[in-house]
C-alpha atoms as a PDB file:
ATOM      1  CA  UNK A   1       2.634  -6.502 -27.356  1.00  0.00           C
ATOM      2  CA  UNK A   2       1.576  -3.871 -24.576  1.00  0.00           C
ATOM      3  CA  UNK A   3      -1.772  -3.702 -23.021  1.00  0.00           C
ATOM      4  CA  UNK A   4      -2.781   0.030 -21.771  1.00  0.00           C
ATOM      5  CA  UNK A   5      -4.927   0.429 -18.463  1.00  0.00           C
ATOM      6  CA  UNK A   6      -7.966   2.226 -20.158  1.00  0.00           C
ATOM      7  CA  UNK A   7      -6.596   4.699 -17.225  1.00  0.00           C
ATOM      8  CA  UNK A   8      -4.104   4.671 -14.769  1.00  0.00           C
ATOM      9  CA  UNK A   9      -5.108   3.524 -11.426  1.00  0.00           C
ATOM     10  CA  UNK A  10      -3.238   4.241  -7.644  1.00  0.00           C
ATOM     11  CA  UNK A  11      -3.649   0.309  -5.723  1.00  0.00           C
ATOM     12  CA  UNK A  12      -3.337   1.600  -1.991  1.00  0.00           C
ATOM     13  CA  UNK A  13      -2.307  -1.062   0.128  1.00  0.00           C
ATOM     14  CA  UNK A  14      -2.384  -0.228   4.144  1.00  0.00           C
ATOM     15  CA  UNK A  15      -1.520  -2.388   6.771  1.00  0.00           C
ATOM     16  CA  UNK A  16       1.000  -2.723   9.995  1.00  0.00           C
ATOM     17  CA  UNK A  17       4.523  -3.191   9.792  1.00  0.00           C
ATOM     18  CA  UNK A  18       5.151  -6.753   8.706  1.00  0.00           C
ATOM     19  CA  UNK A  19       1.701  -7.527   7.395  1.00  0.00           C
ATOM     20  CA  UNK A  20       3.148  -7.810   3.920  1.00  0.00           C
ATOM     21  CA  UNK A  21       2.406  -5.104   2.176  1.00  0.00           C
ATOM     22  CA  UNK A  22       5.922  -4.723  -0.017  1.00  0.00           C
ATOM     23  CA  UNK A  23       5.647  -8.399  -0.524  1.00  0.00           C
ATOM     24  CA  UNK A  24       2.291  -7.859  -2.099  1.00  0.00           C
ATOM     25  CA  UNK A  25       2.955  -4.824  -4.067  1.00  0.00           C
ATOM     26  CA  UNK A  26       5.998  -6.116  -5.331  1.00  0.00           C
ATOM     27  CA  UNK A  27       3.938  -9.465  -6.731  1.00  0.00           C
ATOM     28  CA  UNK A  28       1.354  -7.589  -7.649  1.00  0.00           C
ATOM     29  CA  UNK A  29       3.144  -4.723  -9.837  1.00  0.00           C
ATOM     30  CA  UNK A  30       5.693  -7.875 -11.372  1.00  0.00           C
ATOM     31  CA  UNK A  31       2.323  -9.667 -12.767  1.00  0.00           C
ATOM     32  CA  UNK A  32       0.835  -6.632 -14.244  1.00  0.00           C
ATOM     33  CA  UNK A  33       4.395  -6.404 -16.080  1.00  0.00           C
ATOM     34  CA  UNK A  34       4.218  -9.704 -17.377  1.00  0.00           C
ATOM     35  CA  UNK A  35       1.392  -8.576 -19.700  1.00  0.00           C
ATOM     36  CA  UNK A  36       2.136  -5.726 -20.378  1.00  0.00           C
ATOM     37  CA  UNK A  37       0.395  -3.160 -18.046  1.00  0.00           C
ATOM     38  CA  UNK A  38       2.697  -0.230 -17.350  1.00  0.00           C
ATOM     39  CA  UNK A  39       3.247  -0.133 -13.008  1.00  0.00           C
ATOM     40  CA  UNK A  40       5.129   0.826 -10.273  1.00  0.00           C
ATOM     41  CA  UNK A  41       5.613   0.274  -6.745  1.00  0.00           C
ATOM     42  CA  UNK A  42       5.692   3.096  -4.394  1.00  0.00           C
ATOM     43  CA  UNK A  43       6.801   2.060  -1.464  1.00  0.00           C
ATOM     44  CA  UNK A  44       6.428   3.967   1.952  1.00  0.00           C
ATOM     45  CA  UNK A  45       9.810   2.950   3.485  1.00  0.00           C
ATOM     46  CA  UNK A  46      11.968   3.563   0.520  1.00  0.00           C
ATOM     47  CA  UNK A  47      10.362   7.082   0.078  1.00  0.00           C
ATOM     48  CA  UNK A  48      11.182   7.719   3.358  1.00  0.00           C
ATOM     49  CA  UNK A  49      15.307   7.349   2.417  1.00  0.00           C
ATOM     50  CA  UNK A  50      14.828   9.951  -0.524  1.00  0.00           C
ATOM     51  CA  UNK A  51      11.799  12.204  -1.129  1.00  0.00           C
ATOM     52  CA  UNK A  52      10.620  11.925   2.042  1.00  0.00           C
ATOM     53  CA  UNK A  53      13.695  11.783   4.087  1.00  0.00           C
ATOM     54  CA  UNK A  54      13.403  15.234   6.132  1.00  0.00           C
ATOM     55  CA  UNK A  55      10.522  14.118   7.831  1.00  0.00           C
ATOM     56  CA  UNK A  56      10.165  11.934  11.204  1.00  0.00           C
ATOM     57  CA  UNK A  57       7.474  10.264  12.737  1.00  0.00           C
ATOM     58  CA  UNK A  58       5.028  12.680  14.537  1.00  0.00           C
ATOM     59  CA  UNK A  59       1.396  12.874  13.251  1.00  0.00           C
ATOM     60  CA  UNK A  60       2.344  15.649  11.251  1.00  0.00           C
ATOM     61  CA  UNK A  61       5.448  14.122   9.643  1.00  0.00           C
ATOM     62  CA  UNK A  62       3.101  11.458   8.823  1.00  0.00           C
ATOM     63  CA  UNK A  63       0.237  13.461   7.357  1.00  0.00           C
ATOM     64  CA  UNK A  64       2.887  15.065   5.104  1.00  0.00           C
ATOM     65  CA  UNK A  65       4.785  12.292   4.249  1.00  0.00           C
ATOM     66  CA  UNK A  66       1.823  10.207   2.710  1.00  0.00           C
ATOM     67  CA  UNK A  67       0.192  13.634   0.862  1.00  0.00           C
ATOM     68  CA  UNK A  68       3.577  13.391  -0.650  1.00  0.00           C
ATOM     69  CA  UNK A  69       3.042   9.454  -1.779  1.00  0.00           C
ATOM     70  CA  UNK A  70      -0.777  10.306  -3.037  1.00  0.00           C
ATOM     71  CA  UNK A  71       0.686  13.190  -5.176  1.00  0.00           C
ATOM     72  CA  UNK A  72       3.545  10.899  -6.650  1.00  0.00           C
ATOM     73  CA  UNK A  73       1.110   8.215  -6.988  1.00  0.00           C
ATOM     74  CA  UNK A  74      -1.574  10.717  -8.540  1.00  0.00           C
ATOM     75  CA  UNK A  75       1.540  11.785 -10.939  1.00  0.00           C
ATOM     76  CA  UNK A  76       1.961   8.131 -12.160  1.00  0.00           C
ATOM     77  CA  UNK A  77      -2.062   8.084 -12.722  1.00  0.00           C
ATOM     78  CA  UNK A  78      -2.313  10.648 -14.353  1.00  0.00           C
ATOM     79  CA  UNK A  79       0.010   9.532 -17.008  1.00  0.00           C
ATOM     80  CA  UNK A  80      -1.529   5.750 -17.169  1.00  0.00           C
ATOM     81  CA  UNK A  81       0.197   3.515 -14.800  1.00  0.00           C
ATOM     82  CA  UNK A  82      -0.983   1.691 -12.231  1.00  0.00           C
ATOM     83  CA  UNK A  83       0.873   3.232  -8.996  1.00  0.00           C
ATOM     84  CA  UNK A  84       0.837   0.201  -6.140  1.00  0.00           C
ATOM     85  CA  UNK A  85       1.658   1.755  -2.855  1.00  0.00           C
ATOM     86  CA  UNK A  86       2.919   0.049   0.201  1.00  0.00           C
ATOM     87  CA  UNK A  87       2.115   2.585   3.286  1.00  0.00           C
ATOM     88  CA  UNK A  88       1.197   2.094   6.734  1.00  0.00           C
ATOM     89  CA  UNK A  89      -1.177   4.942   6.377  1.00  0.00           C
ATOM     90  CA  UNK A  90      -1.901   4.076  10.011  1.00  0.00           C
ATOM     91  CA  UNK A  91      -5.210   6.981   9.732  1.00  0.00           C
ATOM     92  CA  UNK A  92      -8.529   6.976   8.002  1.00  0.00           C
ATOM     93  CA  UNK A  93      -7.956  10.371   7.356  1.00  0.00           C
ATOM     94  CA  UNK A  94      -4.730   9.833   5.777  1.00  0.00           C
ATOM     95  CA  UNK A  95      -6.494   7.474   3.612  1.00  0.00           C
ATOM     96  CA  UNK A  96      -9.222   9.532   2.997  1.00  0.00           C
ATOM     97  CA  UNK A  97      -6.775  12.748   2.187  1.00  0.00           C
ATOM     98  CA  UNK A  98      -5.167  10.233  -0.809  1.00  0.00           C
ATOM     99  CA  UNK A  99      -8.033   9.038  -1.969  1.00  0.00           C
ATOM    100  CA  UNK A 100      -9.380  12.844  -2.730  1.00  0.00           C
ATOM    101  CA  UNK A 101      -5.607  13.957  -4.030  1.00  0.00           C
ATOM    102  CA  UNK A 102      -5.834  10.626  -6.104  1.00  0.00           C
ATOM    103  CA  UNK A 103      -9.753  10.672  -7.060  1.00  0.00           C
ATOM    104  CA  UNK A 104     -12.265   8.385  -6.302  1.00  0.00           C
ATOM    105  CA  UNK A 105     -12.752   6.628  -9.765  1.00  0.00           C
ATOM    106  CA  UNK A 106      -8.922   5.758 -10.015  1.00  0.00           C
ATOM    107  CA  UNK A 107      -8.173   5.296  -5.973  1.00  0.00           C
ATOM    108  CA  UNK A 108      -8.482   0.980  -4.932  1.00  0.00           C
ATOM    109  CA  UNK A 109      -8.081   0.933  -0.431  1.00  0.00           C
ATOM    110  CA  UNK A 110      -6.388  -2.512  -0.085  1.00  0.00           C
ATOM    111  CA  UNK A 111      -6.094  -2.916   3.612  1.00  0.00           C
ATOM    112  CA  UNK A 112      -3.657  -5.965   4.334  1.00  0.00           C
ATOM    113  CA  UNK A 113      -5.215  -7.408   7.050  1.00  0.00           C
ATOM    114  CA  UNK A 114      -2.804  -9.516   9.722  1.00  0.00           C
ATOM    115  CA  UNK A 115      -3.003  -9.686  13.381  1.00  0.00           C
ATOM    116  CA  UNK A 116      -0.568  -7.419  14.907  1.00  0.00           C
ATOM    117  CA  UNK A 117       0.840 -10.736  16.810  1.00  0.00           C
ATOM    118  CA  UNK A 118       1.577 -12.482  13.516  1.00  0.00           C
ATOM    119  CA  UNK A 119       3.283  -8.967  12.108  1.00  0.00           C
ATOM    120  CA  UNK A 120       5.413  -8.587  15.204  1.00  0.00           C
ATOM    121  CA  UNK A 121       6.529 -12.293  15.036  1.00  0.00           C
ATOM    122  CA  UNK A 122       7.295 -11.780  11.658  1.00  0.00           C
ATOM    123  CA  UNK A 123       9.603  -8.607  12.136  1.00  0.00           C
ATOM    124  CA  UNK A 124      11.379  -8.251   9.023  1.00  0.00           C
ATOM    125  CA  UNK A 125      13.585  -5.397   9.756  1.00  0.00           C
ATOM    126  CA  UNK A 126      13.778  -6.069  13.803  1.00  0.00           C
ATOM    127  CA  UNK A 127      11.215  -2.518  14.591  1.00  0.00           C
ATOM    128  CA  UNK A 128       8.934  -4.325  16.842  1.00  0.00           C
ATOM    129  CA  UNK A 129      11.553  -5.412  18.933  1.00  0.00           C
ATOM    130  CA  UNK A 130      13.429  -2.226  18.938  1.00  0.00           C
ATOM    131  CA  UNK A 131      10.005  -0.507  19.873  1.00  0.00           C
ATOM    132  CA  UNK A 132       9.400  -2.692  22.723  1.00  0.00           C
ATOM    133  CA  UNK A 133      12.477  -1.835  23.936  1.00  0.00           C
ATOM    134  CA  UNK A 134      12.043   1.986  23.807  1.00  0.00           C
ATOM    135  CA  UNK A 135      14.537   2.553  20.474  1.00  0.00           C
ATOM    136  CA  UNK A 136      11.865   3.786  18.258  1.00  0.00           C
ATOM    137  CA  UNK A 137       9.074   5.871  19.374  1.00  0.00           C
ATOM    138  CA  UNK A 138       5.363   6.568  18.291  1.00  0.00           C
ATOM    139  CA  UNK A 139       5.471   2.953  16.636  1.00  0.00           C
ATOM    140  CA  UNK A 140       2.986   1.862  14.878  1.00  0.00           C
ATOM    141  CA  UNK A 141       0.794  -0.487  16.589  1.00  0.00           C
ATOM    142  CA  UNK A 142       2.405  -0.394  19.566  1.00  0.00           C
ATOM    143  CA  UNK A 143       3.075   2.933  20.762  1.00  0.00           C
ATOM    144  CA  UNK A 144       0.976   4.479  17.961  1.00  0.00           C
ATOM    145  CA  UNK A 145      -2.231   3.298  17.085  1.00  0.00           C
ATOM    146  CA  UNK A 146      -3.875   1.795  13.465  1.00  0.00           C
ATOM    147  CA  UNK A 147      -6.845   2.241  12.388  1.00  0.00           C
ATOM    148  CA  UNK A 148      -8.128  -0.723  10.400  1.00  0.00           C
ATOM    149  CA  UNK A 149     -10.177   0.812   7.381  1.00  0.00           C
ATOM    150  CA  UNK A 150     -13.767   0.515   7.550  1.00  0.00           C
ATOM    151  CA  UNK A 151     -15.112  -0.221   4.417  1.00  0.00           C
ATOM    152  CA  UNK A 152     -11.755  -0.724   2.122  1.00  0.00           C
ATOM    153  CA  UNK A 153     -12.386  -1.735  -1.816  1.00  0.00           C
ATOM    154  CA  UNK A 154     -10.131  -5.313  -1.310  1.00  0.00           C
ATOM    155  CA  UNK A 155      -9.120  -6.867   2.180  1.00  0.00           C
ATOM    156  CA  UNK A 156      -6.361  -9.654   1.847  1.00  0.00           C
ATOM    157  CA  UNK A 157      -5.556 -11.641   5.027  1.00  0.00           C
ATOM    158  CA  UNK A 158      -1.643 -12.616   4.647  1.00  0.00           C
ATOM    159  CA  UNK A 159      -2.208 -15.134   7.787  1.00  0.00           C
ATOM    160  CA  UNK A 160      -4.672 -17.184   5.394  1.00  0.00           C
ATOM    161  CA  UNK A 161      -3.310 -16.527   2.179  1.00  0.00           C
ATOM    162  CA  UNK A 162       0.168 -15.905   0.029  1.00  0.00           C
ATOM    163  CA  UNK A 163       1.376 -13.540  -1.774  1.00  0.00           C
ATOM    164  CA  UNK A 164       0.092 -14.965  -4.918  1.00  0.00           C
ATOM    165  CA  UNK A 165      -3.472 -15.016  -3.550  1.00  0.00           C
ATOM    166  CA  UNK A 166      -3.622 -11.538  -2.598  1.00  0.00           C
ATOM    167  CA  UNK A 167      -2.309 -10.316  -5.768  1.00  0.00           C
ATOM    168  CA  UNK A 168      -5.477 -12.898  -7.377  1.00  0.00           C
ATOM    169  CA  UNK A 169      -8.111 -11.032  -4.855  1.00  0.00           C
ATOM    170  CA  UNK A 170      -6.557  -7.681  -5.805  1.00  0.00           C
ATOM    171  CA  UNK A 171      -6.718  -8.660  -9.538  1.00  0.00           C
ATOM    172  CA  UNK A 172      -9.635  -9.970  -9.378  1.00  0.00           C
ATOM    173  CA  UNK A 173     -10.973  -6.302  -7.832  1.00  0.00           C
ATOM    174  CA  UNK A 174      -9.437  -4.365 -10.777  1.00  0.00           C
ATOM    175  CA  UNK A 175     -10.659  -6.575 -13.625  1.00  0.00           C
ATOM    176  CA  UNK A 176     -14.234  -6.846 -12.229  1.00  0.00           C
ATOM    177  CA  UNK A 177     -14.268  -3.087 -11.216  1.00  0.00           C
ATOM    178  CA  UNK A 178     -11.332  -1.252 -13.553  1.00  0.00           C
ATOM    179  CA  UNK A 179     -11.335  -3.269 -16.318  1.00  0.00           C
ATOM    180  CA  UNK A 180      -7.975  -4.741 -16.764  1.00  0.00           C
ATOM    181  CA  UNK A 181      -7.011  -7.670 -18.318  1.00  0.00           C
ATOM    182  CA  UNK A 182      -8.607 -10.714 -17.244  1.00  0.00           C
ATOM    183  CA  UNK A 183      -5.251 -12.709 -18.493  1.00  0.00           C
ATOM    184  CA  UNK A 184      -3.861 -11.231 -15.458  1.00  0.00           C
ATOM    185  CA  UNK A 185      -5.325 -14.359 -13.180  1.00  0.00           C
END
């Protein structure tokens, strides 16, 4: 039988490259299936190869490409899902801007919290080393700074913690706070 979200709900999870933010939403959105809470993952690099693929890198092709992910996200919200994005959002003001297109009431900050050392060892698709070696510019981290967020709803550190714990910490958040299903952990 399916369990409704008494509302839908946008789960922004921010972090650098590598800190495991796909990993996460992926884990999180598949155990909020099992029981029957409609979900989705939005996640920032696949927009990027479809609704988002005319735009580059430059702070303003960054500002517009994640007001495009709060709208889709605000979209699935609106209609009762919980949207799970996975988005460097590298700016408080980014955050900030999604959080207001989203709403306060339905908008969770998850900052994925891993030491830039640990993300860039970890590499999954090779950008840190083709950033160190001049290939990709305005990189994240390196070239392009993050701004941690100051006072997010959830922080999950990957470098003490799996996958499966973060989702629990981010469950946790929701069932405490946006009363989901306490089954869910």
């Amino acid at each position: 039988m399916e369990t409704d979200t008494p509302k839908g709900l946008v789960v922004w999870l921010t972090g650098m490259s590598g800190a495991g933010k796909s990993t996460i939403a992926q884990a999180l959105v598949l155990r909020m299936q099992t029981f029957g809470i409609r979900s989705t993952v939005l996640d920032g690099d696949v927009l990027r190869t479809g609704l988002n693929s005319d735009l580059g890198f430059s702070d303003a092709d960054r500002t517009e490409n994640l007001r495009r992910v709060a709208h889709v996200a605000a979209l699935f919200c609106q209609t009762g899902f919980v949207a799970v994005t996975a988005t460097i959002s590298p700016d408080s003001a980014h955050r900030e801007n999604a959080r207001r297109i989203v709403g306060e009431d339905s908008f969770i900050e998850v900052f994925v919290d891993t030491p830039l050392e640990i993300c860039e060892m970890r590499d999954p698709k090779g950008l840190y080393k083709r950033a160190r070696r001049g290939e990709v510019r305005q990189f994240t981290g390196l070239s392009s700074p993050y701004s941690p967020p100051v006072a997010p709803d959830v922080i999950v550190r990957t470098l003490s913690a799996s996958a499966n714990e973060c989702v629990d910490q981010i469950l946790d958040h929701l069932i405490r706070r946006h009363a989901l299903d306490a089954r869910l952990i």
